[in-house]
N, C-alpha and C. Protein backbone atom coordinates (compact mmCIF):
# COMPACT_ATOMS: atom_id res chain seq x y z
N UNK A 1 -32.86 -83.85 98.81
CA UNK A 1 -32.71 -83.53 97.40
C UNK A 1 -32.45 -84.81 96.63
N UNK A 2 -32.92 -84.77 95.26
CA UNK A 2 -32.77 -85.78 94.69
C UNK A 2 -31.82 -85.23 93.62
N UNK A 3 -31.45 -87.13 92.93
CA UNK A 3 -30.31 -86.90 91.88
C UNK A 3 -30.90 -87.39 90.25
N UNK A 4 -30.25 -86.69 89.47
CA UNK A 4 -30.54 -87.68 88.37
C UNK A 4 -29.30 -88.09 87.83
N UNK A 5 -29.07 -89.38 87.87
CA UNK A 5 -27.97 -90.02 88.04
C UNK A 5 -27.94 -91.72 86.14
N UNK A 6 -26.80 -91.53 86.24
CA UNK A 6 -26.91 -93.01 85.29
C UNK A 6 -25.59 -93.66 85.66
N UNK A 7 -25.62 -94.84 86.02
CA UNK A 7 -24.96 -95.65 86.59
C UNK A 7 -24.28 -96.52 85.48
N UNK A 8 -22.77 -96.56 85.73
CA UNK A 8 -21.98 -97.32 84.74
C UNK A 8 -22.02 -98.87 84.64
N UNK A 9 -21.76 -99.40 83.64
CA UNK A 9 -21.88 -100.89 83.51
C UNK A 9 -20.83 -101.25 84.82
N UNK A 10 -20.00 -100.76 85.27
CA UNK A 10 -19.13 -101.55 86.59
C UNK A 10 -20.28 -101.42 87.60
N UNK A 11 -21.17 -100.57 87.73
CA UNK A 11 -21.84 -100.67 89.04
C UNK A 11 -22.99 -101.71 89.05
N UNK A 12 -23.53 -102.42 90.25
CA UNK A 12 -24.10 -103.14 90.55
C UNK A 12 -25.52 -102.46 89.91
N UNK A 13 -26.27 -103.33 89.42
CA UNK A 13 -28.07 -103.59 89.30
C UNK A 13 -28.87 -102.69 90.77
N UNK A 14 -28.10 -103.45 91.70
CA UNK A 14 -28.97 -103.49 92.68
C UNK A 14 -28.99 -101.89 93.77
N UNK A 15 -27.42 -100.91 92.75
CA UNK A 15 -27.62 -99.60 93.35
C UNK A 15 -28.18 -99.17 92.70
N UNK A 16 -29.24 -99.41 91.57
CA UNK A 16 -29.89 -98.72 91.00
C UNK A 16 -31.38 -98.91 91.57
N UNK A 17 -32.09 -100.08 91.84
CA UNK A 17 -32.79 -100.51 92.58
C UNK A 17 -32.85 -99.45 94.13
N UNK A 18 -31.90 -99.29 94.88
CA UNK A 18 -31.65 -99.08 96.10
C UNK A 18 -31.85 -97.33 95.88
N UNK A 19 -30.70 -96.54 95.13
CA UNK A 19 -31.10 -95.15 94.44
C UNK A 19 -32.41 -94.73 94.29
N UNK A 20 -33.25 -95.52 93.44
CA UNK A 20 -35.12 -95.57 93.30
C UNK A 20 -35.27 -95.08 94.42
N UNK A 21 -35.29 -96.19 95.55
CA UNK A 21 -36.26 -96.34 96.42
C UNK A 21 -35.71 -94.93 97.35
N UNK A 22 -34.70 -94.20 97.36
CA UNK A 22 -34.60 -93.01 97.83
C UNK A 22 -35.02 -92.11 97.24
N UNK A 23 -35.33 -92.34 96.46
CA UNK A 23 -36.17 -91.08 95.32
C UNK A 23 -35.55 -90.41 94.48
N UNK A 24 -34.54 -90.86 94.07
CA UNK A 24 -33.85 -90.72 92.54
C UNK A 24 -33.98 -90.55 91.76
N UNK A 25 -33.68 -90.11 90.10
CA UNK A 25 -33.92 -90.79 89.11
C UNK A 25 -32.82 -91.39 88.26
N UNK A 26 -32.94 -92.55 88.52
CA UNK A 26 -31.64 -93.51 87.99
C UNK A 26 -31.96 -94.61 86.86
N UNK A 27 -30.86 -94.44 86.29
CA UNK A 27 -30.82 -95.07 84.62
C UNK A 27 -29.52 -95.70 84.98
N UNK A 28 -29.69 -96.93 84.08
CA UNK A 28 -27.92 -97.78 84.22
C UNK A 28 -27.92 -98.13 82.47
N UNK A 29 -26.34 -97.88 82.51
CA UNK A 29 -26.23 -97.59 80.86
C UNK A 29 -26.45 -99.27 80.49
N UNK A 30 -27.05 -100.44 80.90
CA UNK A 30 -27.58 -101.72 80.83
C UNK A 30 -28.96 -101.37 80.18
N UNK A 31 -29.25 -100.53 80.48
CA UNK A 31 -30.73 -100.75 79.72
C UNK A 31 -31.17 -99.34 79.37
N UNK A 32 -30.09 -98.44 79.25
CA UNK A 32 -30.52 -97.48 78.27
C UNK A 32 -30.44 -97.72 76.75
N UNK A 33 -31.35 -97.88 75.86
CA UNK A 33 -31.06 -98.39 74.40
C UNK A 33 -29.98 -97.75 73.45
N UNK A 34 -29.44 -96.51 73.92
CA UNK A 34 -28.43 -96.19 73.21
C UNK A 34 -27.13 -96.27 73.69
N UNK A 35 -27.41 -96.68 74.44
CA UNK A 35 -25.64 -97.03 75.16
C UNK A 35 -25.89 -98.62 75.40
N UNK A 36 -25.85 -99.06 76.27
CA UNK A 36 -25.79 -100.63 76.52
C UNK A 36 -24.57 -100.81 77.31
N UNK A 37 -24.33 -102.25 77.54
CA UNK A 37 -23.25 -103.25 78.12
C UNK A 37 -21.87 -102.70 76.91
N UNK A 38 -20.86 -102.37 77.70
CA UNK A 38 -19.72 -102.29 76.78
C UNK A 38 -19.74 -100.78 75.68
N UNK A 39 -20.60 -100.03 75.87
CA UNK A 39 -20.36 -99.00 75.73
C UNK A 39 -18.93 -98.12 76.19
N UNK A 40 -18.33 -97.41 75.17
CA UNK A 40 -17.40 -96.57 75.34
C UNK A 40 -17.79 -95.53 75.85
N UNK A 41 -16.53 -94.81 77.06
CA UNK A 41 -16.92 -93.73 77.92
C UNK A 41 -17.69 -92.67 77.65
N UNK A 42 -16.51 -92.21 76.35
CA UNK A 42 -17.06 -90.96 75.87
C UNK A 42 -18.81 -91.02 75.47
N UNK A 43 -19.36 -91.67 74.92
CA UNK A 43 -20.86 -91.50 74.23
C UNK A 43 -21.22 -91.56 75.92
N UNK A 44 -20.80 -92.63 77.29
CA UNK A 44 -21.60 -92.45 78.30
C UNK A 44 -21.46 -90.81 78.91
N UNK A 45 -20.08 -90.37 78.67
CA UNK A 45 -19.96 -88.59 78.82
C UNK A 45 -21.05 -87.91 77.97
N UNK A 46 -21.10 -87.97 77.15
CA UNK A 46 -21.88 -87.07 75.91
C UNK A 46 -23.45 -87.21 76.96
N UNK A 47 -23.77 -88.09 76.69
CA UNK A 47 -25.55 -88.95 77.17
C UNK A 47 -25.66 -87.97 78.86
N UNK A 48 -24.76 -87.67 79.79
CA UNK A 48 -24.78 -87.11 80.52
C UNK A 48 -25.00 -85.43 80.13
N UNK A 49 -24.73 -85.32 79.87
CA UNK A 49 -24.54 -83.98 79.16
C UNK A 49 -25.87 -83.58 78.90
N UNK A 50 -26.41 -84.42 77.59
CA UNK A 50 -27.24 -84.35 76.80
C UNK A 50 -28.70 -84.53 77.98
N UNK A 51 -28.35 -85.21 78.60
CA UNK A 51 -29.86 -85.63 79.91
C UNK A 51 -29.49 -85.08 81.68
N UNK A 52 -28.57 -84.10 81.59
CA UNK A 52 -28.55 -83.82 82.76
C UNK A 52 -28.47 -84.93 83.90
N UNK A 53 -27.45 -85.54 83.25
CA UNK A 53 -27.27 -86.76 84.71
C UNK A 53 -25.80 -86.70 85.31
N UNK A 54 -25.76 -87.44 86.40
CA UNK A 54 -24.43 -87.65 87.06
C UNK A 54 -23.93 -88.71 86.37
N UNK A 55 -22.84 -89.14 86.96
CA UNK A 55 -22.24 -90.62 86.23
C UNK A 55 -22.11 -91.03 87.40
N UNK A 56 -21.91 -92.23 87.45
CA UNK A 56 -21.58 -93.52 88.74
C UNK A 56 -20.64 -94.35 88.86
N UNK A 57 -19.63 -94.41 88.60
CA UNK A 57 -18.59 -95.17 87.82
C UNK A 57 -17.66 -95.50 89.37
N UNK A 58 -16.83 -96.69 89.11
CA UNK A 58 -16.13 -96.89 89.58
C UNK A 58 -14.15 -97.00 88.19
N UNK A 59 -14.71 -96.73 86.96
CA UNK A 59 -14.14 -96.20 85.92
C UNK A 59 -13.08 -95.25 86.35
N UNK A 60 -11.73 -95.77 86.22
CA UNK A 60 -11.09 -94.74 86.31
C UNK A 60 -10.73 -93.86 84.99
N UNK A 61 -11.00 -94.41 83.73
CA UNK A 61 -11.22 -93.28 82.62
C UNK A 61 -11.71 -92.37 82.93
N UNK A 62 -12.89 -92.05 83.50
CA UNK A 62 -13.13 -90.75 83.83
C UNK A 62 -12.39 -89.89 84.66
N UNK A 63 -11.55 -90.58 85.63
CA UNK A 63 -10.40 -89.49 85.93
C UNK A 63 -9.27 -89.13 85.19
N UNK A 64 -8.88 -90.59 84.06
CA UNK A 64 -7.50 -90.26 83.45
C UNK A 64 -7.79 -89.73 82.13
N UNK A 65 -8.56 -89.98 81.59
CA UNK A 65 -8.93 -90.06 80.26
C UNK A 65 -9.99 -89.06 80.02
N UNK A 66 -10.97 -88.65 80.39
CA UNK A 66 -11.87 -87.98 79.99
C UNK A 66 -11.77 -86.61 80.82
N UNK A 67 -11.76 -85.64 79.73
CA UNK A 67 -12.22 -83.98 80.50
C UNK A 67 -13.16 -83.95 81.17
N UNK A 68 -12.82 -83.34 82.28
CA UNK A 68 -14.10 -82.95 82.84
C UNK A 68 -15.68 -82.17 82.38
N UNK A 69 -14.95 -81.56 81.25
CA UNK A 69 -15.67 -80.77 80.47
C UNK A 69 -17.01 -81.26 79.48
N UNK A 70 -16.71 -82.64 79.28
CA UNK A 70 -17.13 -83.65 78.15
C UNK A 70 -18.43 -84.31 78.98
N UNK A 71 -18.73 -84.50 80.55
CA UNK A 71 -19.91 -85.10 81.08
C UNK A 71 -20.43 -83.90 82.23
N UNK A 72 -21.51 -84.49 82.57
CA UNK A 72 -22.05 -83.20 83.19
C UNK A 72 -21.85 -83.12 84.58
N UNK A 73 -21.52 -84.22 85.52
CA UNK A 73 -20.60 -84.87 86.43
C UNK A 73 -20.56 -85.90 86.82
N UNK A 74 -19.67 -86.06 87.69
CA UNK A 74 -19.17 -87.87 87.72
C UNK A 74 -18.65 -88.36 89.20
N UNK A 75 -19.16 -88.67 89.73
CA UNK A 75 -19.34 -89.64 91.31
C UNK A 75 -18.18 -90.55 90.81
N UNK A 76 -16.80 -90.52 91.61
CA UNK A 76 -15.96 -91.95 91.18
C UNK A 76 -15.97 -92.36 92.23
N UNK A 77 -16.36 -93.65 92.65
CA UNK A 77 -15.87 -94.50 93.86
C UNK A 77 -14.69 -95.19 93.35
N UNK A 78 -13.70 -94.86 93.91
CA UNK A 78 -11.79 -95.69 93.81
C UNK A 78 -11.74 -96.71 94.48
N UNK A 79 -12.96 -97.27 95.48
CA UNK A 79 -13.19 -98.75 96.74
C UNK A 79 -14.45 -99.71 95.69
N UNK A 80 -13.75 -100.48 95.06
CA UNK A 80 -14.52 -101.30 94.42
C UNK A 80 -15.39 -102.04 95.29
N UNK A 81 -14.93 -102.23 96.38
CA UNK A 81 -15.13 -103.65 97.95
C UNK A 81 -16.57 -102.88 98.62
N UNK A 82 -16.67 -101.71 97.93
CA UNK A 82 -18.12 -101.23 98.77
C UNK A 82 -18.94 -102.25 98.73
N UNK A 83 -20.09 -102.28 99.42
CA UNK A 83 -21.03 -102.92 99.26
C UNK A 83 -22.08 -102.24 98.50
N UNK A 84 -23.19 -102.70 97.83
CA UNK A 84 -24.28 -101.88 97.29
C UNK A 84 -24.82 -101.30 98.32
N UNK A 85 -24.95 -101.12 98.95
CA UNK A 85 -25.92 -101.05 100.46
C UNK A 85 -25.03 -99.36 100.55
N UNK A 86 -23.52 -99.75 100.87
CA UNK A 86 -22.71 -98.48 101.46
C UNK A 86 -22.75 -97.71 100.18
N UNK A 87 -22.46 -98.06 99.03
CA UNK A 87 -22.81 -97.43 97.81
C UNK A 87 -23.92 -96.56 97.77
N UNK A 88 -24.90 -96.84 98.02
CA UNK A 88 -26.48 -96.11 97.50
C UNK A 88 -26.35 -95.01 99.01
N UNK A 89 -26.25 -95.63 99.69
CA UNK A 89 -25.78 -94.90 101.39
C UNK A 89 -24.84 -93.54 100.82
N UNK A 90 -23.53 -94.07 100.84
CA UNK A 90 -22.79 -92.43 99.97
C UNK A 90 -23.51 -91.56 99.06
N UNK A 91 -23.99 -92.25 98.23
CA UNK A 91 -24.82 -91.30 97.07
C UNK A 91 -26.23 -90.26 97.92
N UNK A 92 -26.41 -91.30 98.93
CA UNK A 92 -27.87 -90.78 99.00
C UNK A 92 -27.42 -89.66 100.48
N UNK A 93 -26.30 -89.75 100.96
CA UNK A 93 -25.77 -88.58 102.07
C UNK A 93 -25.18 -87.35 101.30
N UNK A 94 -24.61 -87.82 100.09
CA UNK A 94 -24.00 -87.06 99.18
C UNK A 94 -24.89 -86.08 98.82
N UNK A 95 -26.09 -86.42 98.34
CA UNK A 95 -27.75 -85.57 98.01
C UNK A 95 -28.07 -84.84 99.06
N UNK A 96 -27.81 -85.08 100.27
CA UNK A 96 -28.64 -84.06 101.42
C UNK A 96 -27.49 -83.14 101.51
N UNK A 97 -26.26 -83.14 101.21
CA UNK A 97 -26.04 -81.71 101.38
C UNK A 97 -25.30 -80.63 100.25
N UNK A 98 -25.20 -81.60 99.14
CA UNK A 98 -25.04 -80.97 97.55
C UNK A 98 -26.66 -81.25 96.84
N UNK A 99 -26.91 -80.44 96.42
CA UNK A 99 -28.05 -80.29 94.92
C UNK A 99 -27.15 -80.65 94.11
N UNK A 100 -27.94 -80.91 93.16
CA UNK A 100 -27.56 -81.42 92.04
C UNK A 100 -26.89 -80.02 91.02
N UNK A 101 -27.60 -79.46 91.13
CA UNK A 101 -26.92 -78.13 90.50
C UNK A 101 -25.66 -77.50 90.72
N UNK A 102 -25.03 -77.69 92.41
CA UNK A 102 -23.82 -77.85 92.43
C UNK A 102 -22.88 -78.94 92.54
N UNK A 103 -23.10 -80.02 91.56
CA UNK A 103 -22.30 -80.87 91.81
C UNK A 103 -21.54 -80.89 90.13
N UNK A 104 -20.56 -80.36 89.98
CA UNK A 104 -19.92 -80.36 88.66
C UNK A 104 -18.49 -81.42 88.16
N UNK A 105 -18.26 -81.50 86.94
CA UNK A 105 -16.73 -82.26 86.83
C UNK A 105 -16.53 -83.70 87.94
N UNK A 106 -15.28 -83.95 88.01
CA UNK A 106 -15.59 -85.00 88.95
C UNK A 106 -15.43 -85.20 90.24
N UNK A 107 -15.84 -85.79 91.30
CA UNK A 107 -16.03 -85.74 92.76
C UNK A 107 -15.71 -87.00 93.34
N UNK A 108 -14.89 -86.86 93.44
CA UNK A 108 -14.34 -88.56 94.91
C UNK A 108 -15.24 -88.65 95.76
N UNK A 109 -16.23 -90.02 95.81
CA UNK A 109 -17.02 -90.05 96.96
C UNK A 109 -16.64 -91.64 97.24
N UNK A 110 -16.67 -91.46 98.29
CA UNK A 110 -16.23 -92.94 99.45
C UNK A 110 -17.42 -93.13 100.47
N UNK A 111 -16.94 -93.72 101.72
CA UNK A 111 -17.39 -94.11 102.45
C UNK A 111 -17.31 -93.68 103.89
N UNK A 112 -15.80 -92.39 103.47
CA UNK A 112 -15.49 -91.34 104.68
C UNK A 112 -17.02 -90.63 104.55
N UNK A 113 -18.17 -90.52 103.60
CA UNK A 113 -19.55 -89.51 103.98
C UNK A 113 -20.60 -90.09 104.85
N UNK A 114 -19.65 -92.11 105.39
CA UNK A 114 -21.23 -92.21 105.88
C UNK A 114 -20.50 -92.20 107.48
């Protein structure tokens, strides 16, 4: 199963690259034209919403600060030290046994999935 996912300015370039090539569809708020570099959470909550995507964040606003209610859901990695490699790896084990349809509010994913 695939995701449609948009990846926060903390996450690396290169899990977006890596996401692709599993068959994704991934956006990083870097080069979406209405959000950008330094975008505030909330509009990256709203933009989820609005496009049916996950979030990618290593952001802990989205656990302290933002309702769950406000994005459409949200992947937090709390291990900054991942590598991109183990990164796209979680996301992409995460997909084979949640759809996207049940993945709601926010979800702790680590490195206990690989």
């Amino acid at each position: 199963m695939t995701y449609r996912l948009v990846l926060d300015e903390n996450v690396e370039h290169e899990v977006l690259h890596r996401l692709e090539n599993y068959g994704h569809d991934v956006e990083h708020v870097d080069f979406v034209p209405e959000l950008g570099k330094g975008t505030d959470d909330h509009p990256i909550a709203q933009y989820s919403l609005d496009t049916d995507r996950l979030i990618v964040t290593y952001d802990d606003d989205f656990v302290l600060e933002i309702d769950e209610a406000e994005y459409r859901g949200t992947f937090y990695l709390d291990d900054a030290t991942l590598s991109v490699e183990k990164v796209a790896d979680v996301i992409q084990t995460v997909s084979r046994h949640y759809p996207q349809s049940e993945v709601h509010g926010l979800e702790y994913i680590g490195d206990e999935w690989l």
